[in-house]
N, C-alpha and C. Protein backbone atom coordinates (compact mmCIF):
# COMPACT_ATOMS: atom_id res chain seq x y z
N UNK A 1 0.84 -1.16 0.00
CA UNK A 1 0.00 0.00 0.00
C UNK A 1 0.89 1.22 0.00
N UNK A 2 0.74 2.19 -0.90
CA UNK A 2 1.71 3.18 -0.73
C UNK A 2 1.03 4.66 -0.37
N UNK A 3 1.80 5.33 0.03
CA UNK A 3 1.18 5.98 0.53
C UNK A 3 0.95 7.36 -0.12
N UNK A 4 -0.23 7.91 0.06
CA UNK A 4 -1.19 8.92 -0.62
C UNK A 4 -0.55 9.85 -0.43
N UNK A 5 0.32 11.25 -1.28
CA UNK A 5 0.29 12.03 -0.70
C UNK A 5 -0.54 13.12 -1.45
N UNK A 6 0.08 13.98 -0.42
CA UNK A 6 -1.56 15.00 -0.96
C UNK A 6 -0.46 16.24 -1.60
N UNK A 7 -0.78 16.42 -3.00
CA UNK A 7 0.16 17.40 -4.16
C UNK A 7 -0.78 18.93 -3.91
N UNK A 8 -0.66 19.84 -3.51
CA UNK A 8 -1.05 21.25 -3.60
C UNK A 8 -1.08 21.42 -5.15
N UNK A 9 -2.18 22.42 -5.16
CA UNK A 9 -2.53 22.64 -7.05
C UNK A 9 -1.71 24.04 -7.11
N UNK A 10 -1.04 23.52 -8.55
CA UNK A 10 -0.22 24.73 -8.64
C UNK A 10 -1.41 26.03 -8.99
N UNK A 11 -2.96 25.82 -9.62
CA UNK A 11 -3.16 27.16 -9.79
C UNK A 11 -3.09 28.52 -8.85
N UNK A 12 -3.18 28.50 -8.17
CA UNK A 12 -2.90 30.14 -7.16
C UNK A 12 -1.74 30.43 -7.74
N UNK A 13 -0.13 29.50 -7.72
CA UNK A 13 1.44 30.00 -7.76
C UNK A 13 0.99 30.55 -9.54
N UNK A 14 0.31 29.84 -10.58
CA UNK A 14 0.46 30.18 -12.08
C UNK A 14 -0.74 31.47 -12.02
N UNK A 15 -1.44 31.72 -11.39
CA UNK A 15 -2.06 33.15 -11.31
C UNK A 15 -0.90 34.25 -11.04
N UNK A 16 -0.63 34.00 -9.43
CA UNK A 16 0.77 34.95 -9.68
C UNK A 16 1.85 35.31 -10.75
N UNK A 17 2.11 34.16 -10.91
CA UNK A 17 3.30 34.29 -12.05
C UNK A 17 2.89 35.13 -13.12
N UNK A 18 1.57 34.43 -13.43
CA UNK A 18 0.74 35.56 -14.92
C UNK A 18 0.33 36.93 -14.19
N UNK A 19 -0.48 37.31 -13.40
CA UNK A 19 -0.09 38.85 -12.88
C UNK A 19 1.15 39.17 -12.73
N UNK A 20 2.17 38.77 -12.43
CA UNK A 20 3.01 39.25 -12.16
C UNK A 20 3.88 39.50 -13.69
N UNK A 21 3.90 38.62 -14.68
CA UNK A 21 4.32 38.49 -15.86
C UNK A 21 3.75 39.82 -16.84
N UNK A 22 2.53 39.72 -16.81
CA UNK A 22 1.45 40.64 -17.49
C UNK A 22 1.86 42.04 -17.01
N UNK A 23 1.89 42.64 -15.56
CA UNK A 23 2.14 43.19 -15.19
C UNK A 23 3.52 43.85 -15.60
N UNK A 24 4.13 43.22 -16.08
CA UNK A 24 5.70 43.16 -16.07
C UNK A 24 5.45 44.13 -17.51
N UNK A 25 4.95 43.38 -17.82
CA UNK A 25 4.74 43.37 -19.62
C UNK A 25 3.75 44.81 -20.05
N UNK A 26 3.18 45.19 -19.43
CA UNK A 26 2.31 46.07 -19.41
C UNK A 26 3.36 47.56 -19.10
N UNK A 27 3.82 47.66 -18.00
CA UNK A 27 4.77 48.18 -17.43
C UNK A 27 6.13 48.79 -18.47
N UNK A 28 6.71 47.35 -18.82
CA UNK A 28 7.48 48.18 -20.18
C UNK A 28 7.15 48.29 -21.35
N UNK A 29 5.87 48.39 -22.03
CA UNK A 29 4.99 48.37 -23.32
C UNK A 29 5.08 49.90 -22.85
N UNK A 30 3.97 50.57 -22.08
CA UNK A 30 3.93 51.61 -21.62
C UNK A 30 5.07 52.53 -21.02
N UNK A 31 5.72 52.16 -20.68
CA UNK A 31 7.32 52.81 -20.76
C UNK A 31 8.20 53.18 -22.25
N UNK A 32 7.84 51.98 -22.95
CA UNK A 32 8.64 52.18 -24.14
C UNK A 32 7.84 53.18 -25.01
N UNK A 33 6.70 53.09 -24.94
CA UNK A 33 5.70 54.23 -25.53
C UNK A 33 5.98 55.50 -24.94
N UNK A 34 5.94 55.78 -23.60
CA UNK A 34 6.23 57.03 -23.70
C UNK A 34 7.90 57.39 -23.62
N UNK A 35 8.92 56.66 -23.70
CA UNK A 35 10.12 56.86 -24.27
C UNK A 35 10.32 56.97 -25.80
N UNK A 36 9.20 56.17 -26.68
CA UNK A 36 9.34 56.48 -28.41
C UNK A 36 8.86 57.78 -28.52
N UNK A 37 7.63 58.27 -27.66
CA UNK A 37 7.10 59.67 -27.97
C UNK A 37 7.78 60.88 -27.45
N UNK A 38 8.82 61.14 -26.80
CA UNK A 38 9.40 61.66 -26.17
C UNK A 38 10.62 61.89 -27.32
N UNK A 39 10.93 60.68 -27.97
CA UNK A 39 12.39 60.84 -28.58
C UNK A 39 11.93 60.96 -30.64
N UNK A 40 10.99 61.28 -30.77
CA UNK A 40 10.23 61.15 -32.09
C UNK A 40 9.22 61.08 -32.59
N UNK A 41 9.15 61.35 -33.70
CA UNK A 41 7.51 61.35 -34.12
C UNK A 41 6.71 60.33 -34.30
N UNK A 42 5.44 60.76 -34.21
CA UNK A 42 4.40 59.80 -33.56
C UNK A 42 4.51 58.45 -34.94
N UNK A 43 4.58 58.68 -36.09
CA UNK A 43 4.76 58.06 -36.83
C UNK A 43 5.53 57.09 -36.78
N UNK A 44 6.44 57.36 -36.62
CA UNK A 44 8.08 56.31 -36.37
C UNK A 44 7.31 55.16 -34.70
N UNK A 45 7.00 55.66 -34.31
CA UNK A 45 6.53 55.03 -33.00
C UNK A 45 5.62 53.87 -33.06
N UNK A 46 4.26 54.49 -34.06
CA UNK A 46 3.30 53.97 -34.40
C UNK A 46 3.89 52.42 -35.47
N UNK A 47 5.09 53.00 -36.60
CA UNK A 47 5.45 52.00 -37.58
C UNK A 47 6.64 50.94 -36.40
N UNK A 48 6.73 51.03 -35.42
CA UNK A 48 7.65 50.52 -34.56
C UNK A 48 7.09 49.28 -34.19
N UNK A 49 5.38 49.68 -33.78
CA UNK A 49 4.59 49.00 -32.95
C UNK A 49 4.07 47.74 -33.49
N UNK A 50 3.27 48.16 -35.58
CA UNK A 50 2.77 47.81 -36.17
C UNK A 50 4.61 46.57 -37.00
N UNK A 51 5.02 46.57 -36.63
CA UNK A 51 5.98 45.68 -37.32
C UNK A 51 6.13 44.68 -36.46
N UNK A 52 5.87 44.53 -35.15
CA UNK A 52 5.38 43.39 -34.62
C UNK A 52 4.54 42.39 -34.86
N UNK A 53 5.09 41.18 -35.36
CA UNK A 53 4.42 40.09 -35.39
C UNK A 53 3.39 39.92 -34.71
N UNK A 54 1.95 39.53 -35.99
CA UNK A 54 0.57 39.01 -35.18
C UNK A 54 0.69 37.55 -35.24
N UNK A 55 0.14 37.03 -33.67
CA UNK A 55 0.24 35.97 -33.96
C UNK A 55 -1.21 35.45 -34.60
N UNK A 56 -1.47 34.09 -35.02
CA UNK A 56 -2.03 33.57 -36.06
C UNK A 56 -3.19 33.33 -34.86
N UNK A 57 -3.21 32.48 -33.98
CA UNK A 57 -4.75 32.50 -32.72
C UNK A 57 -4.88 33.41 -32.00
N UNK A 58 -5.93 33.80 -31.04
CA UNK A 58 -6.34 34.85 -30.61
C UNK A 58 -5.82 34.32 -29.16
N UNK A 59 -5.50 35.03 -28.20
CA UNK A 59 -5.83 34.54 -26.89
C UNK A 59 -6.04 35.39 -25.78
N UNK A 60 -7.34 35.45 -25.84
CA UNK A 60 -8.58 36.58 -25.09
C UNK A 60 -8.12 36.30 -23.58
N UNK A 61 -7.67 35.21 -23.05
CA UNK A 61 -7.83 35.57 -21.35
C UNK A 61 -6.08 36.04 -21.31
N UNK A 62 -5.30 35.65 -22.26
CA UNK A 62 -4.20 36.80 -21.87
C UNK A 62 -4.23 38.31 -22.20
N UNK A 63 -5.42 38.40 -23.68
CA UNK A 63 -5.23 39.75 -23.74
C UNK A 63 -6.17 40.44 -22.32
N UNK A 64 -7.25 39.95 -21.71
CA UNK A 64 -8.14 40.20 -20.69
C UNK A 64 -6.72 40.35 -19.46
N UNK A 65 -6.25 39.53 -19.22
CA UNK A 65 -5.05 39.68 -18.10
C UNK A 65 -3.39 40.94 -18.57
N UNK A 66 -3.47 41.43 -20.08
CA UNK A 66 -2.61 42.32 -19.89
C UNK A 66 -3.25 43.84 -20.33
N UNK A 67 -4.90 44.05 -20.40
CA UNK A 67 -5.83 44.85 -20.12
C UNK A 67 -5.41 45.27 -18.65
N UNK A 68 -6.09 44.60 -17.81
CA UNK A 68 -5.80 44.49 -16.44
C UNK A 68 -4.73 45.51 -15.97
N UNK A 69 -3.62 44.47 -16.28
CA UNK A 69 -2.08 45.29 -15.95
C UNK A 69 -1.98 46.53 -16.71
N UNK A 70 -2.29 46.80 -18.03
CA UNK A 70 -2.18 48.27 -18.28
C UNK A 70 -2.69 49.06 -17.54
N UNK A 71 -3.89 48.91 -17.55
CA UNK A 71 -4.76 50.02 -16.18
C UNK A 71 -4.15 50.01 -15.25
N UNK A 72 -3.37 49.09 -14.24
CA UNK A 72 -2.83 49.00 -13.31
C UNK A 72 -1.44 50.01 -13.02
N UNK A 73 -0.38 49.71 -14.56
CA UNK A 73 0.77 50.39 -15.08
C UNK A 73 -0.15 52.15 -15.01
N UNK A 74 -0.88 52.19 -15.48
CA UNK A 74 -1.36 54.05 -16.05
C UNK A 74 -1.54 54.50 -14.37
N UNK A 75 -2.21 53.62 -13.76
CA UNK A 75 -2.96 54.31 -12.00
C UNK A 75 -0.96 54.19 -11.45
N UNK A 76 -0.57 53.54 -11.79
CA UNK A 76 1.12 53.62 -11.01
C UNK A 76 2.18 55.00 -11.85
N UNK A 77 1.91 55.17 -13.14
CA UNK A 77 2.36 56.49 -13.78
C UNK A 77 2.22 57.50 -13.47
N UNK A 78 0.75 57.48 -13.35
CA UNK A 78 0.50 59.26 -12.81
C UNK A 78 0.64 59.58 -14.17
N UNK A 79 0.35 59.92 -15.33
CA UNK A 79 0.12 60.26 -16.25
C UNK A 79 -0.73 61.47 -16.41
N UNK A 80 -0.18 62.31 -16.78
CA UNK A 80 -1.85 63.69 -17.28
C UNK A 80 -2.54 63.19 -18.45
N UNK A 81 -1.62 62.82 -19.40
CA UNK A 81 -2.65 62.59 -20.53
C UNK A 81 -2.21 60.92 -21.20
N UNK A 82 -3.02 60.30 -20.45
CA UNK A 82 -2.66 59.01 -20.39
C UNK A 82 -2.93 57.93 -21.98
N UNK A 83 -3.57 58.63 -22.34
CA UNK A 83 -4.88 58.53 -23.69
C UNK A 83 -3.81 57.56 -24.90
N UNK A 84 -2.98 58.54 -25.12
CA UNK A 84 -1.62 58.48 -26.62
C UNK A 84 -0.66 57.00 -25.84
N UNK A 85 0.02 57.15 -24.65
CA UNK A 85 1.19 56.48 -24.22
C UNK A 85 0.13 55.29 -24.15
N UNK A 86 -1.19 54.61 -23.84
CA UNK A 86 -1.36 53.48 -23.35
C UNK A 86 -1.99 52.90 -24.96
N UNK A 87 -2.74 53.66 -25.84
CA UNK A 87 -2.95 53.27 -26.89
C UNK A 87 -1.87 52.66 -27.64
N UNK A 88 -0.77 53.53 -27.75
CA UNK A 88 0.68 52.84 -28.80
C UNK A 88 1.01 51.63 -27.60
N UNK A 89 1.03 51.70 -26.46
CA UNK A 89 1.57 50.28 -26.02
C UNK A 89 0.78 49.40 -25.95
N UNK A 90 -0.49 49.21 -26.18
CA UNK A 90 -1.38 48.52 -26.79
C UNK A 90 -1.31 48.17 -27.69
N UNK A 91 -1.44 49.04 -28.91
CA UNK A 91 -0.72 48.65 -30.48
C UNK A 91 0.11 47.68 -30.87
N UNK A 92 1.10 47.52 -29.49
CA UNK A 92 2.24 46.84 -30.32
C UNK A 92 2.04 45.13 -29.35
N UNK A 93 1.48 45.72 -28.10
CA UNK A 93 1.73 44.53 -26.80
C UNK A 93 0.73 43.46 -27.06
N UNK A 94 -0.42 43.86 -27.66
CA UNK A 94 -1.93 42.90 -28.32
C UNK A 94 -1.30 41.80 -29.57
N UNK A 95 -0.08 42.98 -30.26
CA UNK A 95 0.27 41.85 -31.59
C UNK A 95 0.39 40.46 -31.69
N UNK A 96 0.86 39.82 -30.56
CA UNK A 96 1.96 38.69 -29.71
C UNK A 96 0.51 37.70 -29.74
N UNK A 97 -0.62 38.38 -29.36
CA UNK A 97 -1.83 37.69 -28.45
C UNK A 97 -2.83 37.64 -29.72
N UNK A 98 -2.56 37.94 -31.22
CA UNK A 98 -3.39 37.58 -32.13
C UNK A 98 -4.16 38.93 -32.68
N UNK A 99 -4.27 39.99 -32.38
CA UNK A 99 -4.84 40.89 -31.94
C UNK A 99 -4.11 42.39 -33.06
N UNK A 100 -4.72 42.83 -34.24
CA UNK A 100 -3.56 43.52 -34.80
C UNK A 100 -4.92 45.04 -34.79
N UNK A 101 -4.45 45.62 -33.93
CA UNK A 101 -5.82 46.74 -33.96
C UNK A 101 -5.68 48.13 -34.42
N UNK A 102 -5.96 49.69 -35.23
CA UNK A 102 -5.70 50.24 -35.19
C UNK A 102 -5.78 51.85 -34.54
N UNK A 103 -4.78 52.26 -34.74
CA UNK A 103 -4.79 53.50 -33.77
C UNK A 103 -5.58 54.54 -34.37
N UNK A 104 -6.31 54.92 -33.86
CA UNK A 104 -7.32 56.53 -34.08
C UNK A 104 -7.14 57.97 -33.08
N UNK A 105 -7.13 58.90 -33.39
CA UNK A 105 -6.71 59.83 -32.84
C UNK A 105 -7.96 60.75 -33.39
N UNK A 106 -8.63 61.49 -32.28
CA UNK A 106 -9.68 62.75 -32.48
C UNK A 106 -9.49 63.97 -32.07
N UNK A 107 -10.19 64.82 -32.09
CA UNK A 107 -9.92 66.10 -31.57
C UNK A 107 -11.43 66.85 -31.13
N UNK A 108 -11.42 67.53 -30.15
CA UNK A 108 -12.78 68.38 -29.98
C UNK A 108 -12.35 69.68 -29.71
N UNK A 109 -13.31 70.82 -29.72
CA UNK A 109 -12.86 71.94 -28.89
C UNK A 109 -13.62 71.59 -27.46
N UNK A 110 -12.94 72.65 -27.25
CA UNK A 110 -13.81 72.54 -25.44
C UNK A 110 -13.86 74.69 -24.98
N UNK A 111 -14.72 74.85 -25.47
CA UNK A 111 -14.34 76.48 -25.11
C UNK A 111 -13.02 76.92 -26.25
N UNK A 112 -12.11 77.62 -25.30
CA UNK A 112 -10.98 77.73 -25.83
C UNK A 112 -9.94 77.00 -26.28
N UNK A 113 -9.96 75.77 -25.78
CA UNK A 113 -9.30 75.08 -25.55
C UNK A 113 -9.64 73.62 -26.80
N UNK A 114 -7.89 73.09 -27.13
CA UNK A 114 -8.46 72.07 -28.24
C UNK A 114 -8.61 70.83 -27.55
N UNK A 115 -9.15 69.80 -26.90
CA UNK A 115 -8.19 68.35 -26.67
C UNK A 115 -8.55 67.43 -27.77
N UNK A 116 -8.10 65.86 -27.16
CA UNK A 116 -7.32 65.21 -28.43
C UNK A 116 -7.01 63.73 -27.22
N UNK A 117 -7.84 63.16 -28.17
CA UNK A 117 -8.18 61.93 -27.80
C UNK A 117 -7.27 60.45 -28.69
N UNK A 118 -6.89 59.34 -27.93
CA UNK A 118 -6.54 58.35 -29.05
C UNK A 118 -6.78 56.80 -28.33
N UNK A 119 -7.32 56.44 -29.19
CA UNK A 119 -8.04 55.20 -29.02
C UNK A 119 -7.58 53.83 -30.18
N UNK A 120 -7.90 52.33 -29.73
CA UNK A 120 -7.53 51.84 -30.88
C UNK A 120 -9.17 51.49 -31.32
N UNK A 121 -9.07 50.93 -32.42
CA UNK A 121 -10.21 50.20 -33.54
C UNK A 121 -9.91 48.43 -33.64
N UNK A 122 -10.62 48.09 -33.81
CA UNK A 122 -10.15 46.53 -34.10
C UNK A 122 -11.70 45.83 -35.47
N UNK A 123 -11.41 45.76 -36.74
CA UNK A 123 -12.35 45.80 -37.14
C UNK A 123 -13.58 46.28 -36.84
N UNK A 124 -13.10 48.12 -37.46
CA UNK A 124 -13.93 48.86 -37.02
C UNK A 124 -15.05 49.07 -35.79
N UNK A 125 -14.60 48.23 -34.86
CA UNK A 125 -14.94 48.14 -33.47
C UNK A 125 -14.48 48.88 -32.48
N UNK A 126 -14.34 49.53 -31.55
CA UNK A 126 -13.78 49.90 -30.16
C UNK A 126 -12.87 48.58 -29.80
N UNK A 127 -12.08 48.62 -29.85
CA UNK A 127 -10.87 47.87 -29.03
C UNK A 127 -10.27 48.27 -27.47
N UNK A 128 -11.19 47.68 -26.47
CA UNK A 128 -10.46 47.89 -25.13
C UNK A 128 -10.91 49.47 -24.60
N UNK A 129 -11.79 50.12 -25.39
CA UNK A 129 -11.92 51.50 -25.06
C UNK A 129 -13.64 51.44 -24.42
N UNK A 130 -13.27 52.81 -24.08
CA UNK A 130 -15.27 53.34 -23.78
C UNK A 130 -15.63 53.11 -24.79
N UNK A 131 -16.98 53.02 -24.70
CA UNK A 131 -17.83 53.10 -25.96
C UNK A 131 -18.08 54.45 -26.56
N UNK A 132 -17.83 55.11 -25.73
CA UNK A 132 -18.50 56.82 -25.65
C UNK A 132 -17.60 57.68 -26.42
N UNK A 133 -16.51 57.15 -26.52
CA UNK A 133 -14.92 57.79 -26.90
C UNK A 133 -15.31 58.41 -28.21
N UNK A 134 -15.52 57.39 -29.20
CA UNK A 134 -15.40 57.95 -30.48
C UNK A 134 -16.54 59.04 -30.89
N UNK A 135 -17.59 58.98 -30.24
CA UNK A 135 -18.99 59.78 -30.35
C UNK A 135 -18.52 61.51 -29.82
N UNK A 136 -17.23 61.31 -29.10
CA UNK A 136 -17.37 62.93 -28.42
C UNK A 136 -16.02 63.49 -29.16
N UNK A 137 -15.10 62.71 -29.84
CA UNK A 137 -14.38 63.41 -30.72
C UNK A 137 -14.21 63.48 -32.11
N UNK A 138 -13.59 64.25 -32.93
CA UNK A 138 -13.89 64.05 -34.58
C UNK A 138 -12.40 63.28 -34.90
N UNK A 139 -12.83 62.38 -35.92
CA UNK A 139 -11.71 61.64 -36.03
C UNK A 139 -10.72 62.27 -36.73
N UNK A 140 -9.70 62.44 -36.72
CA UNK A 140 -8.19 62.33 -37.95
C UNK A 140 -7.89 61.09 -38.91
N UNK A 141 -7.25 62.04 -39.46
CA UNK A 141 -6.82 60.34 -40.19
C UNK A 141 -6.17 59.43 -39.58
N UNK A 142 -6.61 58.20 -39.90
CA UNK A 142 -6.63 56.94 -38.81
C UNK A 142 -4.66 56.69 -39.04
N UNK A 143 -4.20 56.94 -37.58
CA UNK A 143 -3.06 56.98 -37.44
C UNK A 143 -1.95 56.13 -37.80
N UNK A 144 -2.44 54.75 -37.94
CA UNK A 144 -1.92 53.82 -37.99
C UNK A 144 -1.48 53.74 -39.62
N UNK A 145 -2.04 54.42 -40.39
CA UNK A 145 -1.94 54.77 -41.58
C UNK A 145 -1.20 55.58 -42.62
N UNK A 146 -0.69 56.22 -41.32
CA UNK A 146 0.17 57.56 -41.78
C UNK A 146 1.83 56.90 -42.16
N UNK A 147 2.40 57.49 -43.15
CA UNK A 147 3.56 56.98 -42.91
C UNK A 147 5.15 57.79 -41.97
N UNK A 148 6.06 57.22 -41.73
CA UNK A 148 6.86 57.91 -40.82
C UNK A 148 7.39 58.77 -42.31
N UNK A 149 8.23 59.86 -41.54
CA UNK A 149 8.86 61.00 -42.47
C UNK A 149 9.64 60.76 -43.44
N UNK A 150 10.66 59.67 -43.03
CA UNK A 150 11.65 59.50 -43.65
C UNK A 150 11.73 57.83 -44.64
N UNK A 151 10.05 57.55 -45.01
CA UNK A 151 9.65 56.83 -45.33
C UNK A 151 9.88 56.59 -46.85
């Protein structure tokens, strides 16, 4: 008779690991975004993102788990205008997970004042955004489209 032992389930330790991974991942997507926008034009940034390999299956509970961690990465930034830096690291961080979506950028007045919104699309859908987003600004030309300068 041998004896039974009792094996602990690894799921709790592989939750961590994936928050903690995702997290990771979220963290320098969004770092490297606002280090490309900082050092160049939005173009060059955008064609940086989009040259990342899509992969061929979709996989919704990792893109759902590095959703998560972005929001998490933006509330740890402190960001004023959080809108541009989390969209391009989106752009490029979704590629990996099947996911090839594009970037849109709007504009409204407000009084005196212009702002300027950017969101992605995913077959002409809202990708990861409000629903409300695209209804309160006028679009530009869809960014992802534009080419860099020295193109």
């Amino acid at each position: 008779m041998g004896s039974s032992a009792v094996v602990p389930s690894l799921a709790p330790f592989k939750r961590i690991l994936s928050i903690l991974w995702f997290g990771r991942r979220a963290g320098q997507a969004l770092e490297a975004a606002r280090r490309d926008l900082a050092a160049g034009p939005l173009p060059d940034a955008i064609a940086k993102r989009t040259k990342v390999t899509v992969a061929p299956t979709f996989h919704p509970f990792a893109l759902r788990a590095l959703n998560r961690a972005m929001h998490a990465a933006l509330a740890h930034a402190r960001l004023d205008a959080p809108c541009l830096p989390r969209a391009l690291a989106l752009l490029g961080a979704v590629r990996p997970l099947g996911y090839a979506p594009e970037l849109r950028i709007g504009v409204r007045r407000d009084g005196d004042r212009v702002e300027g919104q950017a969101w992605l699309v995913l077959n002409d859908a809202l990708f990861l955004e409000d629903a409300a987003t695209p209804d309160r600004y006028a679009v530009l030309e869809p960014a992802t489209n534009v080419s860099p300068p020295n193109a």
